[in-house]
Protein backbone atom coordinates (compact mmCIF):
# COMPACT_ATOMS: atom_id res chain seq x y z
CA UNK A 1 0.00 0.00 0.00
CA UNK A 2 3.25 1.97 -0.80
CA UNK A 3 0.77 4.28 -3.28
CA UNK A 4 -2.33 4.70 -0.65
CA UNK A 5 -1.27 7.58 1.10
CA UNK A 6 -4.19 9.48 1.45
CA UNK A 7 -4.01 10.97 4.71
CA UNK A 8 -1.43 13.89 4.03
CA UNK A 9 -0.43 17.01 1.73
CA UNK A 10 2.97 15.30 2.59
CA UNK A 11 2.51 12.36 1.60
CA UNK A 12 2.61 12.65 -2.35
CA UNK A 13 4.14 15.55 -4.68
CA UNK A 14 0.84 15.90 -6.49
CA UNK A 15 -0.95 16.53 -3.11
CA UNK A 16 1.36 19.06 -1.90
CA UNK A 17 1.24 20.97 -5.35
CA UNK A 18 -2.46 21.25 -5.30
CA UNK A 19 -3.00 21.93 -1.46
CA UNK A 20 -2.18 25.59 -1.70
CA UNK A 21 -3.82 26.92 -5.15
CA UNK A 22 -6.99 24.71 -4.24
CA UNK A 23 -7.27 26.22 -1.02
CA UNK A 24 -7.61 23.15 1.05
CA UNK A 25 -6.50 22.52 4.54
CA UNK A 26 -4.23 19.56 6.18
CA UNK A 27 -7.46 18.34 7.93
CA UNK A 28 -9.07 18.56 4.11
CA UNK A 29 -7.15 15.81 3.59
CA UNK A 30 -8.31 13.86 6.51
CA UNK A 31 -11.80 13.90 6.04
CA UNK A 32 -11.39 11.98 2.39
CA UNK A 33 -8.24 9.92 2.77
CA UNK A 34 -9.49 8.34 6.20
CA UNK A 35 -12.34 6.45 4.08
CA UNK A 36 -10.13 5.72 1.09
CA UNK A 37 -7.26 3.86 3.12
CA UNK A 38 -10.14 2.49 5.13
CA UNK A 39 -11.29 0.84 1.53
CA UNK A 40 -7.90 -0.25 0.69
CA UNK A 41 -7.25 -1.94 3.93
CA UNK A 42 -10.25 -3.82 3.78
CA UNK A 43 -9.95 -4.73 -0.25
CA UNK A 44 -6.47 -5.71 1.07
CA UNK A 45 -7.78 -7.82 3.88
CA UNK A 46 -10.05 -9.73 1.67
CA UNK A 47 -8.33 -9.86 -1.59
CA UNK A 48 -5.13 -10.76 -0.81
CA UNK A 49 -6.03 -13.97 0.96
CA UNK A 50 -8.15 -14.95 -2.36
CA UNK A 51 -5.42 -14.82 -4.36
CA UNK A 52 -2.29 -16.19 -2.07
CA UNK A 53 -3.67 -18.05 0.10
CA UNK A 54 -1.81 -18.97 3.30
């Protein structure tokens, strides 16, 4: 989940080159990146075990 950092400006280039000329906030970031790595943790959980099973 190297690419499913969601929950900062920080966290990607693009993020931190949009946060200022959109306007948004570090806590903008929060309040859609908490249910996106929410989703990928529990595609994760479920999918991964499909496919390589222990």
């Amino acid at each position: 989940m190297g690419a499913a950092a969601f929950l900062t400006p920080i966290a990607t280039p693009v993020n931190l080159m949009v946060m200022q000329p959109a306007g948004y906030r570090f806590g903008d970031y929060w309040r859609l990146g908490l249910p996106l790595v929410l989703v990928y943790v529990a595609v994760a959980v479920l999918y991964v075990p499909a496919v390589w099973p222990f």
